[in-house]
Protein backbone atom coordinates (compact mmCIF):
# COMPACT_ATOMS: atom_id res chain seq x y z
CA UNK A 1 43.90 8.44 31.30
CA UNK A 2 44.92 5.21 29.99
CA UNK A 3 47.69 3.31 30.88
CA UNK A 4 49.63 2.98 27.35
CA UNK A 5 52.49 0.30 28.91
CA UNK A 6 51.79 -3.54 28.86
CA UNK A 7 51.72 -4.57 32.68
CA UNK A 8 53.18 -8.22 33.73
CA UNK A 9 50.07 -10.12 35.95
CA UNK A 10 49.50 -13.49 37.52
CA UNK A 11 47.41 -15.99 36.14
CA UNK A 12 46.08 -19.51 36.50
CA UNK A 13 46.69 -20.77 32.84
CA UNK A 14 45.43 -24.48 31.64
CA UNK A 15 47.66 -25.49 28.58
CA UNK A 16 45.58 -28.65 27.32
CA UNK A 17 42.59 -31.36 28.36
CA UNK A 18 44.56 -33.13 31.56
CA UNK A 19 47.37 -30.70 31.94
CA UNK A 20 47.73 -29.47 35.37
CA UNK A 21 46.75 -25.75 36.04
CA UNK A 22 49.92 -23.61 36.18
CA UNK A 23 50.45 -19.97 38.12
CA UNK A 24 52.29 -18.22 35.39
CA UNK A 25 52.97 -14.40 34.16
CA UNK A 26 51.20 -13.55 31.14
CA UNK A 27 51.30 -9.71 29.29
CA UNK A 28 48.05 -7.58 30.00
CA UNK A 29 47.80 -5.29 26.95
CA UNK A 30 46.84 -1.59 28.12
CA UNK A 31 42.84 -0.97 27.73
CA UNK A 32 41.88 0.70 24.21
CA UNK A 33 40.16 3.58 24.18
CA UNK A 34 36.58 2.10 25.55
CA UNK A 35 38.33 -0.28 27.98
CA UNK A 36 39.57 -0.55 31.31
CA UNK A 37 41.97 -2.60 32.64
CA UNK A 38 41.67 -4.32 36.32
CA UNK A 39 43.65 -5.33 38.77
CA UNK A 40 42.00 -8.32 40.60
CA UNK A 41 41.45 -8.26 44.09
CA UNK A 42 39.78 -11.65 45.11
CA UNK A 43 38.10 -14.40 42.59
CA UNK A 44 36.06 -17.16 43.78
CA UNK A 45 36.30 -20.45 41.86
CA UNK A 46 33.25 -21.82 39.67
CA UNK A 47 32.55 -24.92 38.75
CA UNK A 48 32.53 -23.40 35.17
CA UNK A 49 36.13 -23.03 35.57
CA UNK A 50 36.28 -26.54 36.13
CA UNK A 51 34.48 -27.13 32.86
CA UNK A 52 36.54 -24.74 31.22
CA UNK A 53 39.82 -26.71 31.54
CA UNK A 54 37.87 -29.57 30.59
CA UNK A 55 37.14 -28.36 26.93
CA UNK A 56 34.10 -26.69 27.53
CA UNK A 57 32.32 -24.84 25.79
CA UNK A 58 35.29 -25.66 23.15
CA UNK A 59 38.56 -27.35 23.42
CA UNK A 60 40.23 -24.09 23.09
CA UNK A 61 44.06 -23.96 24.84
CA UNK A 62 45.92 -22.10 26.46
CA UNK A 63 42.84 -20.43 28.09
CA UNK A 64 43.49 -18.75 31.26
CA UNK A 65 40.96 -19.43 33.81
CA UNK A 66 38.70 -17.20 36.33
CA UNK A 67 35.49 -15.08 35.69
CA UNK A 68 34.05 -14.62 38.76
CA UNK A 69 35.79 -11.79 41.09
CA UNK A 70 36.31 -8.28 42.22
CA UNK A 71 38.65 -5.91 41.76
CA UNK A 72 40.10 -2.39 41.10
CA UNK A 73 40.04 -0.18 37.91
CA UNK A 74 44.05 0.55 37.35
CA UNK A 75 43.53 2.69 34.27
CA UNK A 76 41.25 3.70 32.02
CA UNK A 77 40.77 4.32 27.82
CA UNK A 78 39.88 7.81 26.95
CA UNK A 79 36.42 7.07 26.23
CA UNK A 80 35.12 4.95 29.17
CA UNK A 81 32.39 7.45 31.06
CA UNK A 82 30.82 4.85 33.63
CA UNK A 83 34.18 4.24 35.84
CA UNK A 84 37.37 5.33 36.34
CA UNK A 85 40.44 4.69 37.65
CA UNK A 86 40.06 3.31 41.42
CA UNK A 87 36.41 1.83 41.22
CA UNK A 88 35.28 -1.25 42.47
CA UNK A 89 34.16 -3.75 39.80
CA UNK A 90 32.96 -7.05 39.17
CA UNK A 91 33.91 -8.72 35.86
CA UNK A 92 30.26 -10.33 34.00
CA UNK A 93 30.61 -12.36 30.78
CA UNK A 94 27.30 -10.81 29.42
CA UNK A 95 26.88 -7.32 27.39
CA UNK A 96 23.90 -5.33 27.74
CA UNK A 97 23.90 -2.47 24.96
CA UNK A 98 19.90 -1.03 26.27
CA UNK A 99 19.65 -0.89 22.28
CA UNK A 100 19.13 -3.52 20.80
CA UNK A 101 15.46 -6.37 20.55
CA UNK A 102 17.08 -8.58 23.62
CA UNK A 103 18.31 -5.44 25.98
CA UNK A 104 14.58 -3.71 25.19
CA UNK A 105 12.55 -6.58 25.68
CA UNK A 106 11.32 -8.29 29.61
CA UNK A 107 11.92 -11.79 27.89
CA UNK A 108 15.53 -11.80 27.15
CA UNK A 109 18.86 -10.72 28.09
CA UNK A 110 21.24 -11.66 25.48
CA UNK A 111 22.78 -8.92 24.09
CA UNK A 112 22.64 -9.02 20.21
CA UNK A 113 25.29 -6.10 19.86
CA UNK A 114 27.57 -7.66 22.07
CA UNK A 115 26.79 -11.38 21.91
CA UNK A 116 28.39 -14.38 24.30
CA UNK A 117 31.53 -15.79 21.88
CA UNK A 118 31.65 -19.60 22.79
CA UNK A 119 35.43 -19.76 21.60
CA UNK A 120 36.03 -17.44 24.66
CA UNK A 121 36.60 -14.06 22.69
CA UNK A 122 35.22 -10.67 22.07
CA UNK A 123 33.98 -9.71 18.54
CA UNK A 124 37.69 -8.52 17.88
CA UNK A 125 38.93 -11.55 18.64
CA UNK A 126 40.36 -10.37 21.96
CA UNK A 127 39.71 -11.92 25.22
CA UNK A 128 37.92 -9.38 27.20
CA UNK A 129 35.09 -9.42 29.82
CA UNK A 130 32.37 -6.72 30.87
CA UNK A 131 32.95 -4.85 34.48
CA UNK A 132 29.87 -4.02 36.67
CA UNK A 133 30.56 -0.35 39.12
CA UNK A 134 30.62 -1.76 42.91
CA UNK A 135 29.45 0.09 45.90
CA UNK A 136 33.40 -0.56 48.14
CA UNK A 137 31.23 -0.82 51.34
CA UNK A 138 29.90 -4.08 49.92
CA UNK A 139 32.04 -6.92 51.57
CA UNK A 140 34.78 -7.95 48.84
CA UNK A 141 33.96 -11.88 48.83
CA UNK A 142 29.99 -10.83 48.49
CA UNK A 143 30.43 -8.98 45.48
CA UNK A 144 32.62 -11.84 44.15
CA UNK A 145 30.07 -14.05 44.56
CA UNK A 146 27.24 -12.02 42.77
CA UNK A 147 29.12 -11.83 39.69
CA UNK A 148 28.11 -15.29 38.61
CA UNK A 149 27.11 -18.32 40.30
CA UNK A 150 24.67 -16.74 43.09
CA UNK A 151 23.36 -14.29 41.10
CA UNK A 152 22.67 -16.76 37.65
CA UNK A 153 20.71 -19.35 40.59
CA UNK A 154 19.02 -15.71 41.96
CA UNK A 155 18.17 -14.48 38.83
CA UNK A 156 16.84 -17.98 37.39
CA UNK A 157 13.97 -17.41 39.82
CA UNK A 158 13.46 -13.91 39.89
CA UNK A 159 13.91 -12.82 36.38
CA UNK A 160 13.65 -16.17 34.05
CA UNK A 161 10.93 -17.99 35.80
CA UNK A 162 9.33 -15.26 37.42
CA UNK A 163 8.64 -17.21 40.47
CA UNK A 164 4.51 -16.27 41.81
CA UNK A 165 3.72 -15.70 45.52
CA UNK A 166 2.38 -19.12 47.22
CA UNK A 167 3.88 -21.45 44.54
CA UNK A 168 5.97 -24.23 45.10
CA UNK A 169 9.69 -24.97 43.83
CA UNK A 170 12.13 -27.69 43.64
CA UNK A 171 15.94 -26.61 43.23
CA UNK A 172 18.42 -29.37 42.00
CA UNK A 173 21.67 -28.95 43.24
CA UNK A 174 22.47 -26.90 46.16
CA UNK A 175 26.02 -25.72 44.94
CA UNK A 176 26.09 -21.80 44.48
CA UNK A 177 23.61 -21.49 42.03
CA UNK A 178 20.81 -24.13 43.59
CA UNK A 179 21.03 -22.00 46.74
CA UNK A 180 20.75 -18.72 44.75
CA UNK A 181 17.98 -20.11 43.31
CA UNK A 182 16.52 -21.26 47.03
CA UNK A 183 17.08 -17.68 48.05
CA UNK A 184 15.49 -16.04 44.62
CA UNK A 185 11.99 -18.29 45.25
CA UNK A 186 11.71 -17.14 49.03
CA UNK A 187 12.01 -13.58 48.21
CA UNK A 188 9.73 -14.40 45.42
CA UNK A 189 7.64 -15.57 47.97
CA UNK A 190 7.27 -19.56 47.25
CA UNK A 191 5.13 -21.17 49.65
CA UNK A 192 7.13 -24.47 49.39
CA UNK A 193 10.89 -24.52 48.63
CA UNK A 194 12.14 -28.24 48.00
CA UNK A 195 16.32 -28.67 48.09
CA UNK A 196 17.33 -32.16 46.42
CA UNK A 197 20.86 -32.85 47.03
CA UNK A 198 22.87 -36.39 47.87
CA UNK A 199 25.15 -34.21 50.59
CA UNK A 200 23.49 -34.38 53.83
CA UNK A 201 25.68 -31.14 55.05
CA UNK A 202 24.01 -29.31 52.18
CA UNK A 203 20.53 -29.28 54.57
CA UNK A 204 21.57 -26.64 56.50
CA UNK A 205 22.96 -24.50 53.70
CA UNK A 206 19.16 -25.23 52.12
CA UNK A 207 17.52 -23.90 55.22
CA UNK A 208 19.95 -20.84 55.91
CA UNK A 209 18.61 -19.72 52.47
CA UNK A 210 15.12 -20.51 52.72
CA UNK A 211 14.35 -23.93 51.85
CA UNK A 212 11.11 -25.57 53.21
CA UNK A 213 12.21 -29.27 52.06
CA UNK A 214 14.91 -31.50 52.22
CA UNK A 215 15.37 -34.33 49.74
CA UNK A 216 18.33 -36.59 49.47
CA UNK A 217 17.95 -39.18 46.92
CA UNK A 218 20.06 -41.88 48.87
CA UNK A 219 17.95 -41.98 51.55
CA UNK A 220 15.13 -43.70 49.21
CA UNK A 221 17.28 -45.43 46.63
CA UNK A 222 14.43 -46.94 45.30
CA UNK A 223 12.34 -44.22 44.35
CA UNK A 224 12.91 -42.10 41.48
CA UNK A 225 13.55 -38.30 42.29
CA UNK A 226 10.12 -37.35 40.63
CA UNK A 227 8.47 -39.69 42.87
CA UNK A 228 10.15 -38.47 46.18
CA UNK A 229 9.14 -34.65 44.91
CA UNK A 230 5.48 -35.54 44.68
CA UNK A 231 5.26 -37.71 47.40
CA UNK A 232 5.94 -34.04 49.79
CA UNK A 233 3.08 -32.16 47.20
CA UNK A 234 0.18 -34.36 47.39
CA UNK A 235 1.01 -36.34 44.68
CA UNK A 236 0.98 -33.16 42.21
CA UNK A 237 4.34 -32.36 42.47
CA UNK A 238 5.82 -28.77 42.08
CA UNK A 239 5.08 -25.77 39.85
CA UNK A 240 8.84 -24.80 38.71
CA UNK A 241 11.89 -26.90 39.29
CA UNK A 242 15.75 -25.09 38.72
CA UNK A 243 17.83 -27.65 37.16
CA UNK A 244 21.51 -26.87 38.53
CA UNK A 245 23.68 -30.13 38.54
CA UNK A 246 23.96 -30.06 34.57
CA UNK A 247 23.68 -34.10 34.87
CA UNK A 248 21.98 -35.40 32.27
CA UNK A 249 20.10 -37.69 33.18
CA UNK A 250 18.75 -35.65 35.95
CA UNK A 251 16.69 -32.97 33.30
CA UNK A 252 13.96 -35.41 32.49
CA UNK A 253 13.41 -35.76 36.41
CA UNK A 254 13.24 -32.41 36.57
CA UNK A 255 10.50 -32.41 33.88
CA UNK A 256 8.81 -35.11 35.87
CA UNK A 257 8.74 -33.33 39.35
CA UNK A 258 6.79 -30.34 37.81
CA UNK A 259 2.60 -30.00 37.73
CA UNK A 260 1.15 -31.46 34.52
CA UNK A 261 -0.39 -28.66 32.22
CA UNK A 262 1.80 -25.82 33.99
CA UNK A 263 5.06 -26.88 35.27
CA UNK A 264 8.10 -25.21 34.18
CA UNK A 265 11.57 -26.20 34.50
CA UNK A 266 14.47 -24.03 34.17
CA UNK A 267 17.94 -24.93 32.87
CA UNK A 268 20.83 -23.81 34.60
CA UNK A 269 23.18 -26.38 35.29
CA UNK A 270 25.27 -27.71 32.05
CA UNK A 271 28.53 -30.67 31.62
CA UNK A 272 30.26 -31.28 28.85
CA UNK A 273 28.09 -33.25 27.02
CA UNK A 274 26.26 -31.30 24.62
CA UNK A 275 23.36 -33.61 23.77
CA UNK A 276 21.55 -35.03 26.53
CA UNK A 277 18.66 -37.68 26.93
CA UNK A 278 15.14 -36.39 27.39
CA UNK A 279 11.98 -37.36 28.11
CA UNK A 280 9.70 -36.25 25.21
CA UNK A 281 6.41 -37.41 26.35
CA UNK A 282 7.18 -35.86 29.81
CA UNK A 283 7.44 -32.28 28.20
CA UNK A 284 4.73 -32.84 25.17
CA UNK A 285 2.37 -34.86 26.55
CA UNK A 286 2.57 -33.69 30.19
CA UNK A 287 1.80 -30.17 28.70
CA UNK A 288 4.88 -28.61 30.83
CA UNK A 289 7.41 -25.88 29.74
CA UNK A 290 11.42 -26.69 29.59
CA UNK A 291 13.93 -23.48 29.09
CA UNK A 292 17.14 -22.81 29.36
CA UNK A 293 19.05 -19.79 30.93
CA UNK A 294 22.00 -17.78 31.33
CA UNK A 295 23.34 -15.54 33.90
CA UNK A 296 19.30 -16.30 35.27
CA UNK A 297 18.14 -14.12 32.93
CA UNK A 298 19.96 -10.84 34.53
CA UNK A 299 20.62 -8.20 32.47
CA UNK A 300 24.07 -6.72 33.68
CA UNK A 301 23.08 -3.00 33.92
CA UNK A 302 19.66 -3.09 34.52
CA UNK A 303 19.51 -5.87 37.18
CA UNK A 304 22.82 -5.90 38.66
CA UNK A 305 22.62 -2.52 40.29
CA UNK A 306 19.48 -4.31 41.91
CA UNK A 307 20.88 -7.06 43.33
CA UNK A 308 24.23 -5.08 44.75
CA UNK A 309 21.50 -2.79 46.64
CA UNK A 310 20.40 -5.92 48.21
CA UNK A 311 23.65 -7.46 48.78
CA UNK A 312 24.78 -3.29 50.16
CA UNK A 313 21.51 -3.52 52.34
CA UNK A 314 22.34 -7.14 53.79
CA UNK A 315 19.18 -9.17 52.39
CA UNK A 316 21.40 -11.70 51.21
CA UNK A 317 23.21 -13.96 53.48
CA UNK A 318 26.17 -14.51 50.80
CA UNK A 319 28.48 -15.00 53.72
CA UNK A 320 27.35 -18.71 54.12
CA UNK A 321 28.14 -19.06 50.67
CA UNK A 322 32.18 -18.52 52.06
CA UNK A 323 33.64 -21.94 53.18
CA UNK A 324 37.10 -21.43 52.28
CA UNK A 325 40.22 -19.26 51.46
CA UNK A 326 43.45 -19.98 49.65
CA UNK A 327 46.17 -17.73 47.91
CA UNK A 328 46.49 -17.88 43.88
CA UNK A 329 49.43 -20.09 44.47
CA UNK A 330 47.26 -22.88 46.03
CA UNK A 331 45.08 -23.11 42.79
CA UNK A 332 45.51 -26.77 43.40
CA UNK A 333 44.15 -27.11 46.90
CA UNK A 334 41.15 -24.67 45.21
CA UNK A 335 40.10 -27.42 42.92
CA UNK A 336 40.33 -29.89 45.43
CA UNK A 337 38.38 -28.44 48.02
CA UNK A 338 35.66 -27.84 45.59
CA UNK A 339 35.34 -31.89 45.21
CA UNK A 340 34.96 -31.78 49.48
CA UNK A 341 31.29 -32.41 50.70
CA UNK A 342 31.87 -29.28 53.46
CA UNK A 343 32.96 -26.59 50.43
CA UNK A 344 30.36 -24.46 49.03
CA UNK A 345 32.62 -21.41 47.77
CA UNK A 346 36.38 -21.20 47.86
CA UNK A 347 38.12 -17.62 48.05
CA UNK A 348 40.80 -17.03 46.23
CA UNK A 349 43.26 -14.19 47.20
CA UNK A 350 45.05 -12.39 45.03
């Protein structure tokens, strides 16, 4: 039964492009009648959120922050069949509605019925996110972790690219998401798994997941990225490269790094700037494939279940993701450690 009284909750809340993040109270509105309403447990800082307070996708303020979590279903609207009160969830910013041309077809999961908003609201005009059931045996911080950045890297292999047996990869970025990704071509089984990152300490991250390679750019300033990446494949360089950093001048190296006539290069990675330099001839000419993703392709009730079987079943080694753990109060010290070359993933509790 549904909780019918607004409830009084923490939140980190940015108020405007500069403004320092604020730990305030804010009104939670009881869930309607196909809603529940959650009470947060842990949340583990993106770099999204980052990009959120920075105007991204829109300079919309206030906007409170967070997507990425787990917690517990308080209450309930009269209609909601797949939880109840007391569940374990994970919060997902994309629908899936099994009905409509995206949700039935392999090649997309979009939702069309229940589209991503980029002004940060529901079709109401509410600000609401999708919950995902959790096993509670699964470790709190793992499950926090597969509701976005792991699981979008993951999924970018698994799902979008669809990563063959004996192929070889380059990952960009070995935040989160590039070591999802690293983890996503092993189990695809990728003969050759290169990491490209400019933090040494990242190396060992690489490997824990499965990486075959290690390539940091500053060790051979003079050499473009593209270069280093085929100078470790015989000059051929790789059949699909995940594009994480969202730098822009890094996507036509990414092009570049992948086999003429059959590379493919995934996008994962975005910044704030919306246009971004590219290398035409590189994609055209070179006869390679360039697409973008979100969420990796992962379709929130038919993959998801998938993924927390794995994480239930410990094939995933999401606890080297962990680096950190603060309280909500030290939001501050969050962001901050994110910027460190030693942080990976920063806990928050709540």
């Amino acid at each position: 039964m549904s909780n019918s009284q607004a409830i009084t909750c923490k939140a980190v809340v940015c108020w405007g492009l500069g403004e320092p993040l604020k730990v305030e109270e804010i009104q939670v509105e009881p869930p309607k009648s196909t809603e529940v309403r959650v009470k947060m447990l842990y949340a583990s800082v993106c770099h999204t959120d980052i990009l959120c307070s920075e105007g991204f996708p829109a300079p919309l303020y206030p906007r409170v922050l967070g997507h990425e979590g787990v917690g517990v279903v308080e209450s309930a609207g009269d209609e909601v069949k797949e939880v109840k009160e007391g569940d374990i969830v994970i919060p997902t910013y994309i629908g899936e509605c099994k009905e409509c041309e995206n949700c039935t077809s392999e090649m997309a999961n979009l939702c069309l019925k229940y589209p991503i908003a980029l002004n940060g609201l529901m079709l109401d005009g509410t600000s609401r996110i999708y919950v995902v059931k959790v096993d509670p045996s699964i470790d709190p911080s793992d499950a926090s972790f597969l509701s976005c950045g792991f699981t979008t890297g993951y999924g970018a292999a698994w799902r979008e690219a669809k990563v063959e047996k004996g192929s070889s990869v380059a990952v960009l970025g070995l935040g989160t998401v590039g070591l999802g990704a690293v983890d996503g071509a092993r189990m695809q089984g990728a003969a050759k798994i290169i990491g490209i990152d400019k933090n040494p300490w990242k190396k060992e991250k690489g490997k824990a997941f499965g990486m075959t390679d290690f390539i940091n750019p500053d060790d051979e300033p003079n050499k473009s990225i593209s270069e280093l990446v085929k100078g470790i494949t015989h000059g051929m360089g790789v059949d699909y490269c995940f594009e994480c950093t969202g730098v822009p001048s890094l996507l036509s190296e990414a092009l570049e790094t992948t086999k003429v006539g059959k590379g493919k290069v995934i996008v994962i990675g975005v910044g704030v700037d919306a246009m971004v330099p590219l290398n035409v001839i590189a994609l055209a000419c070179g006869g390679r494939t360039l697409k973008g993703t979100t969420f990796g392709g992962i379709k929130t009730k038919s993959d998801l279940p998938t993924l927390l079987d794995k994480c239930k079943n410990k094939e995933f080694k999401l606890h080297q993701l962990l680096t950190h753990h603060v309280k909500l109060e030290e939001i501050d010290k969050a962001i901050q450690l994110l910027k460190q070359p030693d942080c990976v993933k920063v806990l928050i509790t709540i």
